[in-house]
N, C-alpha and C. Protein backbone atom coordinates (compact mmCIF):
# COMPACT_ATOMS: atom_id res chain seq x y z
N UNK A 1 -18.29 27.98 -7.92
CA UNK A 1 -16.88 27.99 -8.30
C UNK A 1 -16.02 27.82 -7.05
N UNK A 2 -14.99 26.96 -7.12
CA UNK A 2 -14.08 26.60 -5.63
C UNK A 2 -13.40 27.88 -5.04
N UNK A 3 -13.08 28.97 -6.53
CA UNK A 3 -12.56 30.01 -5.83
C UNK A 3 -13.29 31.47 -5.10
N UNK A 4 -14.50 31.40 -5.56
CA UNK A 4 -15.98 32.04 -4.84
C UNK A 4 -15.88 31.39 -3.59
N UNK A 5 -15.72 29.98 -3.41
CA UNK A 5 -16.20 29.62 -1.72
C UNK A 5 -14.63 29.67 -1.16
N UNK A 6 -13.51 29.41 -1.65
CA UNK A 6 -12.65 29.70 -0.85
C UNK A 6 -12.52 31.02 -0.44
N UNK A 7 -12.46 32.34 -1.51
CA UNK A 7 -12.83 33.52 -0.81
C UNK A 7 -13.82 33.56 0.35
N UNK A 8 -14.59 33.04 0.32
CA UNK A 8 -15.55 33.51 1.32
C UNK A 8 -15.34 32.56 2.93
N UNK A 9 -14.59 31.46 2.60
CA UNK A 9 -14.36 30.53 3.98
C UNK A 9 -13.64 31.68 4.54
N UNK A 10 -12.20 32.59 3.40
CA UNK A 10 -10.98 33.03 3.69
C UNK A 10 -11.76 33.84 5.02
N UNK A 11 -12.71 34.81 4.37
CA UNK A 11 -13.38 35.97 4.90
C UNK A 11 -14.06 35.79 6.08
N UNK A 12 -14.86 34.29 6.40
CA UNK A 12 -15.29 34.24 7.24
C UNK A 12 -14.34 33.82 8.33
N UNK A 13 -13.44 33.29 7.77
CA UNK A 13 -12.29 33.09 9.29
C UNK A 13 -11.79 33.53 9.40
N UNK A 14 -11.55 35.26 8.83
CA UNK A 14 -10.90 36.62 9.45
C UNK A 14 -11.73 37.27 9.92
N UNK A 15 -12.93 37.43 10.03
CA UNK A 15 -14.09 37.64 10.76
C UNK A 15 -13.78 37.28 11.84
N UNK A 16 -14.11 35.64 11.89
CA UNK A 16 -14.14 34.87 13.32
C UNK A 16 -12.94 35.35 13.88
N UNK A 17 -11.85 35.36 13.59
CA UNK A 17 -10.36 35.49 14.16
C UNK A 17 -10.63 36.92 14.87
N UNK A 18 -11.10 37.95 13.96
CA UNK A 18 -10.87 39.25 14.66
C UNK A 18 -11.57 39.43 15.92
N UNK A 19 -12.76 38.87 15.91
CA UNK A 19 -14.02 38.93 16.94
C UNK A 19 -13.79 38.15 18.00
N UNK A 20 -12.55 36.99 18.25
CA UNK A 20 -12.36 36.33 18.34
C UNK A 20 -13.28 34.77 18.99
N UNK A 21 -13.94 34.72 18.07
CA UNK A 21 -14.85 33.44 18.61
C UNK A 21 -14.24 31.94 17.95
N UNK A 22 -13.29 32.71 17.18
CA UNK A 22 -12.49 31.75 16.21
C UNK A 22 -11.68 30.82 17.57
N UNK A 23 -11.26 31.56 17.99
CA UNK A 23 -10.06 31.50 19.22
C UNK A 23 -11.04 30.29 20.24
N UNK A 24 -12.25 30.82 20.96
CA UNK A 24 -13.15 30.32 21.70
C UNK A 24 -13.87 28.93 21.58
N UNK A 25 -14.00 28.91 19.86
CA UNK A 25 -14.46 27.95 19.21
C UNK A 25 -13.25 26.74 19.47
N UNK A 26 -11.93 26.82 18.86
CA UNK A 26 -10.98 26.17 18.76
C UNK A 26 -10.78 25.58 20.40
N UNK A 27 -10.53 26.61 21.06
CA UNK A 27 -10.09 26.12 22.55
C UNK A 27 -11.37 24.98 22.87
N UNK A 28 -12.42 24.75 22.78
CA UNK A 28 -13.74 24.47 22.82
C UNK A 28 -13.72 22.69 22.32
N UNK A 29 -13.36 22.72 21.30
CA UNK A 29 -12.98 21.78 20.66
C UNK A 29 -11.62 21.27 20.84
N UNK A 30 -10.67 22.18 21.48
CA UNK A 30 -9.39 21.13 22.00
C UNK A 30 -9.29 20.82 23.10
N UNK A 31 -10.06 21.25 24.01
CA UNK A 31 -10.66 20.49 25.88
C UNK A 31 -11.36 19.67 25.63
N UNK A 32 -12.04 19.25 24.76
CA UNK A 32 -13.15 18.30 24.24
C UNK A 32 -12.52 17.37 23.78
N UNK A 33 -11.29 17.57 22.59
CA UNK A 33 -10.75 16.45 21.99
C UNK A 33 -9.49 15.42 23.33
N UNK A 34 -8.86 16.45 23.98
CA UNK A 34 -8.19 15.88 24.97
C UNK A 34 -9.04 15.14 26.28
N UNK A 35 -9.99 15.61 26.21
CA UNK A 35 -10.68 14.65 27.49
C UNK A 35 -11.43 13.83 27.04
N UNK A 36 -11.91 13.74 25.65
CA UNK A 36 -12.15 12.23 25.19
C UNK A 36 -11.08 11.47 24.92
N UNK A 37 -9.71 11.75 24.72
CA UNK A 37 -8.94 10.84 24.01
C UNK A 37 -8.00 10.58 25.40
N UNK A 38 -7.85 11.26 26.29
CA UNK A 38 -7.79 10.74 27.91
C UNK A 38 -9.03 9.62 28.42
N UNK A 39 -9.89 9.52 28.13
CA UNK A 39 -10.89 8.91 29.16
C UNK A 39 -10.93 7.61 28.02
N UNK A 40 -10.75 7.51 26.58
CA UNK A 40 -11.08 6.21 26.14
C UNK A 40 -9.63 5.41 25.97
N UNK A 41 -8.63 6.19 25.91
CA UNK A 41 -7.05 5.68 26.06
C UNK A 41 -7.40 4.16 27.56
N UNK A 42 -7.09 3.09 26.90
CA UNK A 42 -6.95 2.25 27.80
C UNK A 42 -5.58 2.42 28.35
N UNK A 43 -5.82 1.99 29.96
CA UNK A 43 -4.63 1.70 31.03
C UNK A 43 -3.97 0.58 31.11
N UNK A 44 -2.58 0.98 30.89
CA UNK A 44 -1.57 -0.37 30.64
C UNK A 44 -0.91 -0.17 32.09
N UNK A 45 -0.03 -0.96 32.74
CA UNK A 45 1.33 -0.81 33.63
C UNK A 45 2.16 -0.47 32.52
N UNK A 46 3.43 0.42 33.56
CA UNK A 46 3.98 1.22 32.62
C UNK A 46 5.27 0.10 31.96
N UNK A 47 5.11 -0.98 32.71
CA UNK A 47 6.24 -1.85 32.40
C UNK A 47 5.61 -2.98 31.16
N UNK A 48 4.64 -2.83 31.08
CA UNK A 48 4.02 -3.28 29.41
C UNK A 48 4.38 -2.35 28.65
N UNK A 49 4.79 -1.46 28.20
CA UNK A 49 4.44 -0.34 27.15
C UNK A 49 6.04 -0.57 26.55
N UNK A 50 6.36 -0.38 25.28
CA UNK A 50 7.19 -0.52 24.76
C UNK A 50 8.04 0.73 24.82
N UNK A 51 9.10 0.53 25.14
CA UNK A 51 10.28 1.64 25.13
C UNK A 51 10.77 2.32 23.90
N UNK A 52 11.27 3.57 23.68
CA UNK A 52 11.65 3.84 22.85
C UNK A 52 12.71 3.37 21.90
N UNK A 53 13.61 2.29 22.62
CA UNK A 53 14.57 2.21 21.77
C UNK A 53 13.91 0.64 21.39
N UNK A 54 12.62 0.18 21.39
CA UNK A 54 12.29 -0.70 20.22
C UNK A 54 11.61 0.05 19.38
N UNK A 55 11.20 0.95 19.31
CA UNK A 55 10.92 2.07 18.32
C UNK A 55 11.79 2.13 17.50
N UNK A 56 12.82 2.28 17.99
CA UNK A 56 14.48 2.79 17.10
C UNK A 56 15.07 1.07 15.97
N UNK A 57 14.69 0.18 16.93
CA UNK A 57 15.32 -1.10 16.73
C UNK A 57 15.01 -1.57 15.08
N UNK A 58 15.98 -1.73 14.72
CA UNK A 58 15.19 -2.36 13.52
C UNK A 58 14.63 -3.65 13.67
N UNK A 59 13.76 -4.00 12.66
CA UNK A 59 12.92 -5.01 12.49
C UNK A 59 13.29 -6.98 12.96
N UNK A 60 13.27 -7.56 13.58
CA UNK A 60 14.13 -8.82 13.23
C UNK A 60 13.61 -9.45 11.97
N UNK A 61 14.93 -10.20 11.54
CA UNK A 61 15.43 -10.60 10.47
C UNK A 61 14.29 -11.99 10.40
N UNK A 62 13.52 -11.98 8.88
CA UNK A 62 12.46 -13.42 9.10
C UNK A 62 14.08 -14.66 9.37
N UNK A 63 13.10 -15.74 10.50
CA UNK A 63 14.07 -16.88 10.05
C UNK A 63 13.77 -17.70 8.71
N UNK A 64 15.13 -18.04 7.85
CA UNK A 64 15.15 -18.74 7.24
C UNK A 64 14.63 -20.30 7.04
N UNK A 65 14.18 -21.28 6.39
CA UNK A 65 13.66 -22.40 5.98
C UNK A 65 15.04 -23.31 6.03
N UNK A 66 15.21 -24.37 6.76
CA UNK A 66 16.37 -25.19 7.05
C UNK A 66 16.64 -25.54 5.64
N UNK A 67 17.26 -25.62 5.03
CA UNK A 67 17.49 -25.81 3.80
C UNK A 67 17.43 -27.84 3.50
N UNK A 68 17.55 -28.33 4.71
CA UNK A 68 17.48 -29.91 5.00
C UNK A 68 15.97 -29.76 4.85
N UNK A 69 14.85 -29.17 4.74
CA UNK A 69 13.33 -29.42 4.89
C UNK A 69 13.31 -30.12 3.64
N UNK A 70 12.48 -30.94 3.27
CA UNK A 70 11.64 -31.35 1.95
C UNK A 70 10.92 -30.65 1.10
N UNK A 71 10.35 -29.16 1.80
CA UNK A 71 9.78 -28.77 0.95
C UNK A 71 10.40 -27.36 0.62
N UNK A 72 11.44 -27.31 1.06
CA UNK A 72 12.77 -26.52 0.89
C UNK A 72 13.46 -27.04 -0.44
N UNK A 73 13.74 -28.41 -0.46
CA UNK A 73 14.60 -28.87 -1.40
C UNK A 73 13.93 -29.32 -2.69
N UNK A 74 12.85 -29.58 -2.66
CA UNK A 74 11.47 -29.95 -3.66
C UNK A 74 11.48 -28.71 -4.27
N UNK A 75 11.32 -27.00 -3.96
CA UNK A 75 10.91 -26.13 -3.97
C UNK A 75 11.97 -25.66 -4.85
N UNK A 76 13.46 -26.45 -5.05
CA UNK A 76 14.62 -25.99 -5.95
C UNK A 76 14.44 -25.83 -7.33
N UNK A 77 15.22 -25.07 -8.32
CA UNK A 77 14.84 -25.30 -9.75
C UNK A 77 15.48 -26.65 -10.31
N UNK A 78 15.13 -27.38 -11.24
CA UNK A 78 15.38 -28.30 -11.74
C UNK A 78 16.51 -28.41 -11.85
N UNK A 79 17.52 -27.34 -12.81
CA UNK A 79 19.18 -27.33 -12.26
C UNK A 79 19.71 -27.88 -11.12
N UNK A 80 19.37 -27.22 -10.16
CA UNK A 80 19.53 -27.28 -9.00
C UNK A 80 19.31 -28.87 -8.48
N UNK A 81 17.75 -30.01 -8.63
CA UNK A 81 18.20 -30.78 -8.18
C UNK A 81 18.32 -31.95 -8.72
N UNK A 82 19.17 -31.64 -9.93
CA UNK A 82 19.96 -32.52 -10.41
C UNK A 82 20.97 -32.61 -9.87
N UNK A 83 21.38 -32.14 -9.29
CA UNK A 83 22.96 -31.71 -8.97
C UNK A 83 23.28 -32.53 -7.31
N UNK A 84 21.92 -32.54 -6.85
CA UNK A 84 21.91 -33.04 -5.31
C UNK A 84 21.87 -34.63 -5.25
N UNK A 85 22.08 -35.21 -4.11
CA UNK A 85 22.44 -37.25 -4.61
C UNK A 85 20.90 -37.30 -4.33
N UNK A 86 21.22 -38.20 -5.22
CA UNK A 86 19.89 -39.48 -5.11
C UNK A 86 18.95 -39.56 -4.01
N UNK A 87 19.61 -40.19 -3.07
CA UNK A 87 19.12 -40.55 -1.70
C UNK A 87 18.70 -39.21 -0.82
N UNK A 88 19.38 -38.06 -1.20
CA UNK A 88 18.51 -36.56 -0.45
C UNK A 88 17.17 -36.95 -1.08
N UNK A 89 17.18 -37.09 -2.80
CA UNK A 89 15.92 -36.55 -2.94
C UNK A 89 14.47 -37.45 -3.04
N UNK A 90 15.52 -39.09 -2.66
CA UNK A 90 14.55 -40.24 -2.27
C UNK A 90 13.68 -39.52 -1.05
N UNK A 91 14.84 -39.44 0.13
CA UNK A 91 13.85 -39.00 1.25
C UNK A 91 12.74 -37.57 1.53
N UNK A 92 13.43 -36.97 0.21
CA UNK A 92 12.48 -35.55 0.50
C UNK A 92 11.24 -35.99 -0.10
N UNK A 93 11.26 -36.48 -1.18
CA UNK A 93 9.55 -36.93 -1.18
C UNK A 93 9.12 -38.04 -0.67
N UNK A 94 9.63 -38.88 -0.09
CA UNK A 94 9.19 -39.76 1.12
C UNK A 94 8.32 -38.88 2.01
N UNK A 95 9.46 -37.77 2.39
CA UNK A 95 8.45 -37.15 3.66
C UNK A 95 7.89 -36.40 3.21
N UNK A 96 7.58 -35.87 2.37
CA UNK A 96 6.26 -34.96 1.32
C UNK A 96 5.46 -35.81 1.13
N UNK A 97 5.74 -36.81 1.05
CA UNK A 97 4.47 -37.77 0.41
C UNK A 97 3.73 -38.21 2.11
N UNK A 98 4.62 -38.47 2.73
CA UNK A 98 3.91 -39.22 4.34
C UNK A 98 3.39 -37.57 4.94
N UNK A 99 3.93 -36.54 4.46
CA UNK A 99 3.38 -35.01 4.77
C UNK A 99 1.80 -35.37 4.46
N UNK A 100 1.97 -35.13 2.48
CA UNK A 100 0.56 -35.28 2.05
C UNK A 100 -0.35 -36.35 2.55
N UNK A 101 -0.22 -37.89 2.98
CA UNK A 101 -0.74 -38.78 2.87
C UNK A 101 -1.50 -38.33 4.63
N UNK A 102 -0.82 -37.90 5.56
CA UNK A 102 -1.14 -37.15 6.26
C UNK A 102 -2.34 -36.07 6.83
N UNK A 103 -2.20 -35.64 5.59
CA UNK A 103 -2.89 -34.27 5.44
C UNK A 103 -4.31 -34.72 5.03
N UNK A 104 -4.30 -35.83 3.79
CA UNK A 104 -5.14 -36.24 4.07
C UNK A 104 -6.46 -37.05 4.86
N UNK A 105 -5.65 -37.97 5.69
CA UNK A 105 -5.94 -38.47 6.44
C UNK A 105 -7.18 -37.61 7.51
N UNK A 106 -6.50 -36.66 7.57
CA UNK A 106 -6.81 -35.23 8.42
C UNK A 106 -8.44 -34.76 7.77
N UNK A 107 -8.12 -34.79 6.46
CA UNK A 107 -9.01 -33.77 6.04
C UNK A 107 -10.21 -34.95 6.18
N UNK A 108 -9.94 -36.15 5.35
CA UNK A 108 -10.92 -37.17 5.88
C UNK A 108 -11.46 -37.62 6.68
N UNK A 109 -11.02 -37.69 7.93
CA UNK A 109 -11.47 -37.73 9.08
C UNK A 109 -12.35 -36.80 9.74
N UNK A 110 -11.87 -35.31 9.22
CA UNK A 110 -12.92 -34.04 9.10
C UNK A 110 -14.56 -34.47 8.53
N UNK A 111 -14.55 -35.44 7.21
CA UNK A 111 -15.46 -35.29 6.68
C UNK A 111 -16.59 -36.39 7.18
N UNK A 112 -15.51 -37.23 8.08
CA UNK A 112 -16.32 -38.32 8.30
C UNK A 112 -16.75 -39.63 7.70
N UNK A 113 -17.59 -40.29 8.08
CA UNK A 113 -17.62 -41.37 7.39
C UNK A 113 -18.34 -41.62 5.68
C-alpha cells in the first residue's frame, strides 16, 4: 500500500535526520554533484557567452515573404487573385514554372543517365 511505504520512508528519514547521517549523506552527494558539473561544464571566453539582457530581449520578429515572390502570390486565395492584373500573374508562374523546370533538371541530373 503507498501509504505503508510512505510511512515508513517518513520514519526512516527522521531516523537518518536525527542521527544525522541524513545531513552527511546529502553533503556527500552535493561535493560530488558540484565537482562533476564543474569539471564537465565546457570553457567558453567570457566574451562568447550571452548577456543577460538577451535573456530579457524578446524574440526577433520572423521576416516576412516579399509579397512580389511567385510563390507568395500563387499561394493567394482565389478571390484574391482575381483581383491582381494579368501580367503579375503571367510572370508569377513563368517563374514557378522556370523554378520547377529547374528543380527538375536538378533532381535529374542527381539520377543520372
Amino acid at each position: 500500500d503507498v501509504e505503508v511505504l510512505r510511512m515508513e520512508a517518513r520514519d526512516a528519514l527522521l531516523r537518518s535526520a536525527k542521527d544525522g547521517s541524513l545531513a552527511n549523506v546529502l553533503q556527500a552527494k552535493t561535493e560530488n554533484q558540484v565537482s562533476t558539473e564543474v569539471s564537465t561544464q565546457p570553457t567558453k571566453p567570457f566574451a562568447l557567452k550571452a548577456s543577460v539582457g538577451t535573456w530579457l530581449a524578446p524574440a526577433p520578429e520572423p521576416e516576412e515573404p516579399v509579397a512580389s515572390e511567385p510563390a507568395v502570390i500563387l499561394s493567394q486565395p482565389h478571390e484574391k487573385l482575381i483581383e491582381l492584373p494579368k501580367e503579375t500573374l503571367i510572370a508569377a508562374y513563368e517563374t514557378e514554372l522556370q523554378r520547377m523546370d529547374a528543380e527538375i533538371a536538378r533532381l535529374r541530373a542527381k539520377l543520372g543517365p
